[in-house]
PDB file of N, CA and C in Angstrom:
ATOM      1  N   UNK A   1      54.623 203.761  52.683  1.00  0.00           N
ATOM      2  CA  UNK A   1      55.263 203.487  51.404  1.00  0.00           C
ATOM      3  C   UNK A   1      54.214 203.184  50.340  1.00  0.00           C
ATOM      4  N   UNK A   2      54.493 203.261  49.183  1.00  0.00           N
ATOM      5  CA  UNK A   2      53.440 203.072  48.411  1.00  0.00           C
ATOM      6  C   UNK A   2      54.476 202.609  46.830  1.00  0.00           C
ATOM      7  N   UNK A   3      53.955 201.865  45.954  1.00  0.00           N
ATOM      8  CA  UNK A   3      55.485 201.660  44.974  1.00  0.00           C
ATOM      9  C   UNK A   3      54.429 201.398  43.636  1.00  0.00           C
ATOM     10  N   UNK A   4      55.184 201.676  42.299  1.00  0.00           N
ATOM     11  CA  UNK A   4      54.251 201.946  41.143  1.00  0.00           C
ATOM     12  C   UNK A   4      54.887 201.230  40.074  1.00  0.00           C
ATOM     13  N   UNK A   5      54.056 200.491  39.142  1.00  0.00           N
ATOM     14  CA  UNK A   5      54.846 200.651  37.657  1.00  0.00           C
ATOM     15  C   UNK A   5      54.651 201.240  36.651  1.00  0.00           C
ATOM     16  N   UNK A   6      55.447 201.226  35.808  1.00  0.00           N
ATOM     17  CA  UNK A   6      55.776 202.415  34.487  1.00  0.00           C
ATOM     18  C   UNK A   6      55.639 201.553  33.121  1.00  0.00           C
ATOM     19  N   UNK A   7      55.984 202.387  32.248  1.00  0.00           N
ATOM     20  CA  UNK A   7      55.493 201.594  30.834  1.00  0.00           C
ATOM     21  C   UNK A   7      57.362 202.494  30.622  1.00  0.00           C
ATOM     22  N   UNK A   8      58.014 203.087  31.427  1.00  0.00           N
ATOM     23  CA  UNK A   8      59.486 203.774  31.163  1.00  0.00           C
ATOM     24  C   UNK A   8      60.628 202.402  31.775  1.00  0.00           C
ATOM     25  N   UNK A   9      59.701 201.420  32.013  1.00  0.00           N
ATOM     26  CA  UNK A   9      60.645 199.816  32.537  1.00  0.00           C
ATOM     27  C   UNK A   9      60.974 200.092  34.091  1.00  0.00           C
ATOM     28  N   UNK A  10      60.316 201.091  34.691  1.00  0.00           N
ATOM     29  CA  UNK A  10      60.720 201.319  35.888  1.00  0.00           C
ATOM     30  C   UNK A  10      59.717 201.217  36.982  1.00  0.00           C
ATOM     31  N   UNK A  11      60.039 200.568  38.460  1.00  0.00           N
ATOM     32  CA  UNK A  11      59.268 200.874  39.433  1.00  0.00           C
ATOM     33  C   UNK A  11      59.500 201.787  40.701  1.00  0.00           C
ATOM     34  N   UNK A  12      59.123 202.782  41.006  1.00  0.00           N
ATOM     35  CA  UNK A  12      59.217 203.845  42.035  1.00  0.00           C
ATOM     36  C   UNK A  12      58.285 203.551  42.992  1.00  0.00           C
ATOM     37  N   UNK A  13      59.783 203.093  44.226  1.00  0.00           N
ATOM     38  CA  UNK A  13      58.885 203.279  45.992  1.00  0.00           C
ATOM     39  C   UNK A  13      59.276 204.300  45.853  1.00  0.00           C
ATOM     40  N   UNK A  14      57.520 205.061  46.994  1.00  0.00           N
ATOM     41  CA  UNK A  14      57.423 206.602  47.411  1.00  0.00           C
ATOM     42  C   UNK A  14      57.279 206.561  48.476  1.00  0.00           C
ATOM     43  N   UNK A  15      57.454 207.971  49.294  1.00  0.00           N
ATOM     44  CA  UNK A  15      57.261 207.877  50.949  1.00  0.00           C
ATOM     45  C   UNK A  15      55.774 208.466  50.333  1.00  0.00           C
ATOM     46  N   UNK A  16      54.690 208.192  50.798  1.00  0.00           N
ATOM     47  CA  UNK A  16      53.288 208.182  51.004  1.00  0.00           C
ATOM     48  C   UNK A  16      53.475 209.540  51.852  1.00  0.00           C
ATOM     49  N   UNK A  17      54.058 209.868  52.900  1.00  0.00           N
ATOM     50  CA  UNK A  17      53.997 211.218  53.457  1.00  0.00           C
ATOM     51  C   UNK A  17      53.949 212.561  52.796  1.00  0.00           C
ATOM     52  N   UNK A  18      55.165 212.783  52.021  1.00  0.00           N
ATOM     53  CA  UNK A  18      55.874 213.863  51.243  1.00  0.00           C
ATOM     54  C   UNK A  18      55.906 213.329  49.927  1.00  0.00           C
ATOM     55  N   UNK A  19      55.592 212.400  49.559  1.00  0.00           N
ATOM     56  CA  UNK A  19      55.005 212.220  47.775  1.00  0.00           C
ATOM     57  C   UNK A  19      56.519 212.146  47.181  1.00  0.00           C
ATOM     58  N   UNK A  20      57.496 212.094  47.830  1.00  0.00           N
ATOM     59  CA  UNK A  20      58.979 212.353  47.353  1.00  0.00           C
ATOM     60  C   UNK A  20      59.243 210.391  46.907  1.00  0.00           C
ATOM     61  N   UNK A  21      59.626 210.650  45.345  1.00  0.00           N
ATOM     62  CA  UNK A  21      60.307 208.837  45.531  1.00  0.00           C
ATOM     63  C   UNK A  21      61.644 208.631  46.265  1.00  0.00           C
ATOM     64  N   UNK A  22      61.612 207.919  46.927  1.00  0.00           N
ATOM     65  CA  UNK A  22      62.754 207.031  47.648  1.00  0.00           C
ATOM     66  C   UNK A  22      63.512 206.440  47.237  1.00  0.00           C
ATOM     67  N   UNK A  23      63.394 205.635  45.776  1.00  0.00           N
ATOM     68  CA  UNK A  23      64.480 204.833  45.030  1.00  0.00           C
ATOM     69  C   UNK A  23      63.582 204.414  43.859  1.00  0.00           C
ATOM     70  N   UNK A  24      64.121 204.771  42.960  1.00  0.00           N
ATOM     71  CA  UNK A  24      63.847 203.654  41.032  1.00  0.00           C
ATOM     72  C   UNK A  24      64.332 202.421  41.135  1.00  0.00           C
ATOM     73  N   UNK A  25      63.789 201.686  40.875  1.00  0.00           N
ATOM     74  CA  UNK A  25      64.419 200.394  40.780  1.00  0.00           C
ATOM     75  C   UNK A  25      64.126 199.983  38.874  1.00  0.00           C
ATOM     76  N   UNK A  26      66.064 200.054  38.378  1.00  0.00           N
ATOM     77  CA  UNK A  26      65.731 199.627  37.515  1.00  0.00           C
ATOM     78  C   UNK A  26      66.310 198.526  37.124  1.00  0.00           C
ATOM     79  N   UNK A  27      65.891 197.791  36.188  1.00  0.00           N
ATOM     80  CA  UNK A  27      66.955 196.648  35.522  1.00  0.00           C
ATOM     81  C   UNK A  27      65.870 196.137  34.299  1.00  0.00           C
ATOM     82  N   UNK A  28      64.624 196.352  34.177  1.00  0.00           N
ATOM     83  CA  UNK A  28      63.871 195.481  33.009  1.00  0.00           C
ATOM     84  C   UNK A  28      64.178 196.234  31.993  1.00  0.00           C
ATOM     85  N   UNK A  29      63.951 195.318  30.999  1.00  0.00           N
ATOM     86  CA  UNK A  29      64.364 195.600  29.563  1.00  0.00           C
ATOM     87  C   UNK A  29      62.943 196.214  28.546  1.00  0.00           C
ATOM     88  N   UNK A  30      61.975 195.869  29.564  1.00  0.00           N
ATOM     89  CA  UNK A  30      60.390 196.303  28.524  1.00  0.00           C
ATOM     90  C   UNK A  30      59.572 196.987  30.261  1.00  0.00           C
ATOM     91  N   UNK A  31      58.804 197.437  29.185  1.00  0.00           N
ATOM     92  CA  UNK A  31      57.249 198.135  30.650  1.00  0.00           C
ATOM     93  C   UNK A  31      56.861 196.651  31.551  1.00  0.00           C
ATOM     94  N   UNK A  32      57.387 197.815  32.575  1.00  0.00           N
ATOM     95  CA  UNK A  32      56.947 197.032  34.068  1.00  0.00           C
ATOM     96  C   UNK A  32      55.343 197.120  33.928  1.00  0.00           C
ATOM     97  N   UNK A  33      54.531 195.780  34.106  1.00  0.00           N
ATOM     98  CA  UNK A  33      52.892 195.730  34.205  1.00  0.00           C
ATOM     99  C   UNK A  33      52.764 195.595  35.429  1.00  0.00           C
ATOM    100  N   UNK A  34      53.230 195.028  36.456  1.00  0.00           N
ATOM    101  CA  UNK A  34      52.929 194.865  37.711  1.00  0.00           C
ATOM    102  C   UNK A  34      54.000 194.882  38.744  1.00  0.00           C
ATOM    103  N   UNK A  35      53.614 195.289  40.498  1.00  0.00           N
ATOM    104  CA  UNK A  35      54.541 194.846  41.058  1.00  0.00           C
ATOM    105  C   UNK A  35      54.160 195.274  42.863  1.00  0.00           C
ATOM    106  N   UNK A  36      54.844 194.595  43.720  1.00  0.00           N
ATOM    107  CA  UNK A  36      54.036 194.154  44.956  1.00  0.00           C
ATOM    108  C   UNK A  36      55.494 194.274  45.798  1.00  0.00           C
ATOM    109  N   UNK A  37      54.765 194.889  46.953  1.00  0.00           N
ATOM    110  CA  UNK A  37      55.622 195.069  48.361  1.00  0.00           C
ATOM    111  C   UNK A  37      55.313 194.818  49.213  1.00  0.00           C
ATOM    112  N   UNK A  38      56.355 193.881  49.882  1.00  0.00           N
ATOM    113  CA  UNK A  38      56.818 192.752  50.836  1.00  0.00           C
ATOM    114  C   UNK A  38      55.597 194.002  52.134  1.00  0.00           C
ATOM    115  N   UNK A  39      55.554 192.997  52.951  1.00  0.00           N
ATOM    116  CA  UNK A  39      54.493 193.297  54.366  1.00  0.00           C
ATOM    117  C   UNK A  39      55.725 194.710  55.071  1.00  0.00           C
ATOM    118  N   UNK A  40      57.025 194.109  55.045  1.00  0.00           N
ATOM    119  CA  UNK A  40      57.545 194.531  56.126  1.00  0.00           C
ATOM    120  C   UNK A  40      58.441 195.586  55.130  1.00  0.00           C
ATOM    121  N   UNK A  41      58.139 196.178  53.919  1.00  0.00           N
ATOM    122  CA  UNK A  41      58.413 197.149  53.386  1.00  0.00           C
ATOM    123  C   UNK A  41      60.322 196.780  52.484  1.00  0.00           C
ATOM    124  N   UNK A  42      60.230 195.601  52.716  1.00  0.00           N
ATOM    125  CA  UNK A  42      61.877 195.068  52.773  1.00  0.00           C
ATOM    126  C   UNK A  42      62.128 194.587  51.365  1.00  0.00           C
ATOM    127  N   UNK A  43      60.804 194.257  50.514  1.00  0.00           N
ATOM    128  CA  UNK A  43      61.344 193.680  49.202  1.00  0.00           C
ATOM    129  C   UNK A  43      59.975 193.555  48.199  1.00  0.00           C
ATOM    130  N   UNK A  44      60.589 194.141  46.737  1.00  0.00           N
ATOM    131  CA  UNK A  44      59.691 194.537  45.425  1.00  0.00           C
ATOM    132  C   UNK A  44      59.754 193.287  44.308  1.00  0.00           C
ATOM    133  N   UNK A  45      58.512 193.115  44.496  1.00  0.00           N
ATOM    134  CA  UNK A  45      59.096 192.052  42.950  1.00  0.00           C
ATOM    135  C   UNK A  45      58.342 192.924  41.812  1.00  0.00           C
ATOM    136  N   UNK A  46      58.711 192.280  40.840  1.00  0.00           N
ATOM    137  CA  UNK A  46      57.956 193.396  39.738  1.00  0.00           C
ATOM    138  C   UNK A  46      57.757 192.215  38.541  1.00  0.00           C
ATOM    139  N   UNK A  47      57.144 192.946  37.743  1.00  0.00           N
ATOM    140  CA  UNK A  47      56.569 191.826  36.535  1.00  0.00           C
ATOM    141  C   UNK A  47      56.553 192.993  35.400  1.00  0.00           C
ATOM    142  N   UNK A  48      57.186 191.943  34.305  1.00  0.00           N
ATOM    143  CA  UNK A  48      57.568 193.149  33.146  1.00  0.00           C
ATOM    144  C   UNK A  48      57.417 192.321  31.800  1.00  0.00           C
ATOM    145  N   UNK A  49      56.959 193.257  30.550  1.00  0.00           N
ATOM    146  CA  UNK A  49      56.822 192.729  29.693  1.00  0.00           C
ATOM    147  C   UNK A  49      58.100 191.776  28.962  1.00  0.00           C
ATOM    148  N   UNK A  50      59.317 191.721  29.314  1.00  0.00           N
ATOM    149  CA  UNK A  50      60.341 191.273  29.041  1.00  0.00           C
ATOM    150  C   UNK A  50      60.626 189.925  29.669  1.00  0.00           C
ATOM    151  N   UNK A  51      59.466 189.616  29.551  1.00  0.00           N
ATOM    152  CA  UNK A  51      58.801 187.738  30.542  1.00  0.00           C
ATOM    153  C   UNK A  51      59.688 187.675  31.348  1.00  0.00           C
ATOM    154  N   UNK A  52      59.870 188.918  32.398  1.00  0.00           N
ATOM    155  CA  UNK A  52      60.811 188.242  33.640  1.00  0.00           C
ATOM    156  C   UNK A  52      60.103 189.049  34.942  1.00  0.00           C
ATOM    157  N   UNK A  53      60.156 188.420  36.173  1.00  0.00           N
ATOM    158  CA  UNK A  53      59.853 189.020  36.948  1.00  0.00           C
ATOM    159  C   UNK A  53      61.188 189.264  37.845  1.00  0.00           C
ATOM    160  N   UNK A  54      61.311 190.041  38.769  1.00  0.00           N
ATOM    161  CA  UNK A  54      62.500 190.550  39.811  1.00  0.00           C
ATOM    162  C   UNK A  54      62.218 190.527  40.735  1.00  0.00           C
ATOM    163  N   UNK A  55      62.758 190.241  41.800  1.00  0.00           N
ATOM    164  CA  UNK A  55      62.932 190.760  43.202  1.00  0.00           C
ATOM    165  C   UNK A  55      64.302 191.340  43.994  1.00  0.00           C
ATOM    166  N   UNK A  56      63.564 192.535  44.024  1.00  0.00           N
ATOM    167  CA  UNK A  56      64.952 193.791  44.222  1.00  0.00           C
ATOM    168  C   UNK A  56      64.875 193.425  45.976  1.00  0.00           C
ATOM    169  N   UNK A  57      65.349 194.418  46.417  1.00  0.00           N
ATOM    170  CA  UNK A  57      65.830 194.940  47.848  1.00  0.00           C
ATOM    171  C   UNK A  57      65.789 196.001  47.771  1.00  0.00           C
ATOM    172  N   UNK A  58      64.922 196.514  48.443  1.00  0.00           N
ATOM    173  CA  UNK A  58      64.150 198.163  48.817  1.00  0.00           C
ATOM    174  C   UNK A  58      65.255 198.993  49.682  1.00  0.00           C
ATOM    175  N   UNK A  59      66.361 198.920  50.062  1.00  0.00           N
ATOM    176  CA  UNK A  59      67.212 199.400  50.841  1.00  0.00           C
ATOM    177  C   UNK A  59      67.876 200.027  50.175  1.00  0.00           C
ATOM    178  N   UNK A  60      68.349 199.541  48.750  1.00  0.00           N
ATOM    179  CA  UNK A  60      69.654 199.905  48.341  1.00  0.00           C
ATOM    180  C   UNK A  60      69.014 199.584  46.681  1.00  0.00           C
ATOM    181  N   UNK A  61      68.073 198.972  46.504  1.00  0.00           N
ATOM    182  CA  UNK A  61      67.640 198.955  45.061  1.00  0.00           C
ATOM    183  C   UNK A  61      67.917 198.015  43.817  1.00  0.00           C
ATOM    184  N   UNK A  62      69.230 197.331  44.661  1.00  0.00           N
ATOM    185  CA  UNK A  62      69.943 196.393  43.670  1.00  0.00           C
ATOM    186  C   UNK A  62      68.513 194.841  43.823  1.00  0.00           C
ATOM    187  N   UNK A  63      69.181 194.200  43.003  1.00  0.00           N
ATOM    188  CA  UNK A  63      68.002 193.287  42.170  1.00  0.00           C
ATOM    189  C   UNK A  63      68.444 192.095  42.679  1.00  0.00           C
ATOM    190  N   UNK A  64      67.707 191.281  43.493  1.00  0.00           N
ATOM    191  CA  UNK A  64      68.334 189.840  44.232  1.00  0.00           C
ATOM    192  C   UNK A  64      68.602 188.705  43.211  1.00  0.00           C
ATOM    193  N   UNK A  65      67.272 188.445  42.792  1.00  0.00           N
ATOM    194  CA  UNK A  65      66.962 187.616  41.936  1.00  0.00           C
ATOM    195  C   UNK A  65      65.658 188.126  40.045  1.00  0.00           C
ATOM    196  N   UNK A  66      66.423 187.424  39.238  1.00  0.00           N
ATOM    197  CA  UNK A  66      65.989 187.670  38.560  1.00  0.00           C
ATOM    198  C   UNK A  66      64.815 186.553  37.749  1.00  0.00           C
ATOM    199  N   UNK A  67      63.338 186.206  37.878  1.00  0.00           N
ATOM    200  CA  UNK A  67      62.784 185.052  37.615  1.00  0.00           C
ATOM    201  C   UNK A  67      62.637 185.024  36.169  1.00  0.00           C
ATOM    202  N   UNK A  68      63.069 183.848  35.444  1.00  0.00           N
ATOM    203  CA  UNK A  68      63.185 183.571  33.963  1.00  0.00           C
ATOM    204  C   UNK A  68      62.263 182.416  33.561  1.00  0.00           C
ATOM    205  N   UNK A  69      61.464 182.307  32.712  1.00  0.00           N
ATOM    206  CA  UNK A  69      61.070 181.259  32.434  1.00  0.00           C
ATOM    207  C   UNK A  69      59.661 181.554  31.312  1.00  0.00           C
ATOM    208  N   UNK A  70      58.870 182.779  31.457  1.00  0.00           N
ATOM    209  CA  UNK A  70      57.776 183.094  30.808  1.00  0.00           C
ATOM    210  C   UNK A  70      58.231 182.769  29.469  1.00  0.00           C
ATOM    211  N   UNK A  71      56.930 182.886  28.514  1.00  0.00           N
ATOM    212  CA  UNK A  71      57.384 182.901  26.651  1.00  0.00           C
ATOM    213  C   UNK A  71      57.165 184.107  26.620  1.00  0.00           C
ATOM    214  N   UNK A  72      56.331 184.603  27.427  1.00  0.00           N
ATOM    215  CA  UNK A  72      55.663 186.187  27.243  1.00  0.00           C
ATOM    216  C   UNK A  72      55.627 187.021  28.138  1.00  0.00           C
ATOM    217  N   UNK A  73      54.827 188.245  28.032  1.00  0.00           N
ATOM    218  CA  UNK A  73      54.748 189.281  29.328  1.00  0.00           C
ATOM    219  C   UNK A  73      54.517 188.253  30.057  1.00  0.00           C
ATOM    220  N   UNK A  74      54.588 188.936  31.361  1.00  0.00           N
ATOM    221  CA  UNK A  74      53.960 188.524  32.954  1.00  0.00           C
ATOM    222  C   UNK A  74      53.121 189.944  33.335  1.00  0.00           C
ATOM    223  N   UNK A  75      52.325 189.594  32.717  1.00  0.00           N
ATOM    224  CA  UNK A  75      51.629 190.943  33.448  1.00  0.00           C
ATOM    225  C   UNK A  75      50.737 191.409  35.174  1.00  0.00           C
ATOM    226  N   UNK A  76      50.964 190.328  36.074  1.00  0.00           N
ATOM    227  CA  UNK A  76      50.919 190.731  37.395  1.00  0.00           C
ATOM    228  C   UNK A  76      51.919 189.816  38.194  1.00  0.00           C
ATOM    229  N   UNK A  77      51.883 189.767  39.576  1.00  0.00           N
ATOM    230  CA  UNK A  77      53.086 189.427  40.267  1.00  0.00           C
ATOM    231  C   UNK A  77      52.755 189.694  41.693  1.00  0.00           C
ATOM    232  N   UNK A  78      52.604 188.650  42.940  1.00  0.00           N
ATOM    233  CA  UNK A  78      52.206 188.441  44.012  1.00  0.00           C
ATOM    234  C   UNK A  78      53.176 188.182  45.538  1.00  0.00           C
ATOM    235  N   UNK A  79      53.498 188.873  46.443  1.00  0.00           N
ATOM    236  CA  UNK A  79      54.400 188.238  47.268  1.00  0.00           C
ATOM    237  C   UNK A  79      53.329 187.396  48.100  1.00  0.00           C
ATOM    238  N   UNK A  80      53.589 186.508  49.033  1.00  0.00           N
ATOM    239  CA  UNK A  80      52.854 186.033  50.526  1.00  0.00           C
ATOM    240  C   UNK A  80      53.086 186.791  51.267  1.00  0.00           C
ATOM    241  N   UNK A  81      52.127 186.781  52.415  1.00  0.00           N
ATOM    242  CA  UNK A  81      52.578 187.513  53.701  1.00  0.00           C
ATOM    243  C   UNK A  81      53.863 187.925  54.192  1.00  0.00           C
ATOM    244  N   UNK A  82      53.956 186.481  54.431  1.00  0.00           N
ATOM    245  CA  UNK A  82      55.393 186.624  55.123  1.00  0.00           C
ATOM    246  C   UNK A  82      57.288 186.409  53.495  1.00  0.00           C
ATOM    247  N   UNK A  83      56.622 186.969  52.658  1.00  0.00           N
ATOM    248  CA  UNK A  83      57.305 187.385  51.244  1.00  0.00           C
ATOM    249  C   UNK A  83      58.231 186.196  51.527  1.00  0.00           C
ATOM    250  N   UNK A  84      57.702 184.678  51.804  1.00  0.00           N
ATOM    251  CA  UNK A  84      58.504 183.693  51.273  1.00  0.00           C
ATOM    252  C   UNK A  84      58.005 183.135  50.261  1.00  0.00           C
ATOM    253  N   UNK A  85      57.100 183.430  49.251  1.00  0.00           N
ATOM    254  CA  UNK A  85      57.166 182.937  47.773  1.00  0.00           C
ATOM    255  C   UNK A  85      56.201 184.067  47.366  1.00  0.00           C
ATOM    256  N   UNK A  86      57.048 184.131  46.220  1.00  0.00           N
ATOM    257  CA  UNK A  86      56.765 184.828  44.412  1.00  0.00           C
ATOM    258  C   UNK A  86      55.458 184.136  43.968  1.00  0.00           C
ATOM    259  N   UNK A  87      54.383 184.596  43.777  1.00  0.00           N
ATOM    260  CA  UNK A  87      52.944 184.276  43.543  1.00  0.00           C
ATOM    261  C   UNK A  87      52.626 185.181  41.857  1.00  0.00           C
TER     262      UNK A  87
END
C-alpha cells in the first residue's frame, strides 16, 4: 500500500503492485499537506490546511474522527506503531 496527499483536498491509498488507487478519501475542506498509514494498513489520518486533521478507515473510506482545534494549517501528521495516538 502506499497513500498520498493532494493540494485537490484529497488523499489516495494505492495498491503499490498495479499502481491502481483503492479508495479517495475525502472530507477536507482545503489541500491535504500531510498524511500517515496505520502499521497494519487499517487507518489514515491526514492533515489539511483547513486546521483539521482526520482519521478515516481504509476499508470503506468513511472518516472516524475528525481532530479540531488548530488556528491554522497542520501541515504534517503522525500515527504510533501500534496507531493508538495521533502524533
Amino acid at each position: 500500500l502506499a497513500l498520498s496527499a493532494s493540494e485537490d483536498n484529497t488523499c489516495i491509498l494505492w495498491n503499490t503492485s498495479d499502481g491502481i488507487p483503492i479508495r479517495t478519501l475525502r472530507g477536507h475542506k482545503n489541500w491535504v499537506l500531510g498524511c500517515a498509514l496505520s502499521a497494519d494498513g487499517r487507518l489514515v489520518l491526514s492533515a489539511s490546511s483547513d486546521n483539521t486533521c482526520i482519521l478515516w478507515n481504509t476499508s470503506d473510506g468513511t472518516p472516524i474522527r475528525t481532530l479540531r482545534g488548530h488556528e491554522d494549517r497542520v501541515n504534517g501528521c503522525a500515527l504510533s506503531a501500534d496507531a493508538r495516538l495521533a502524533l
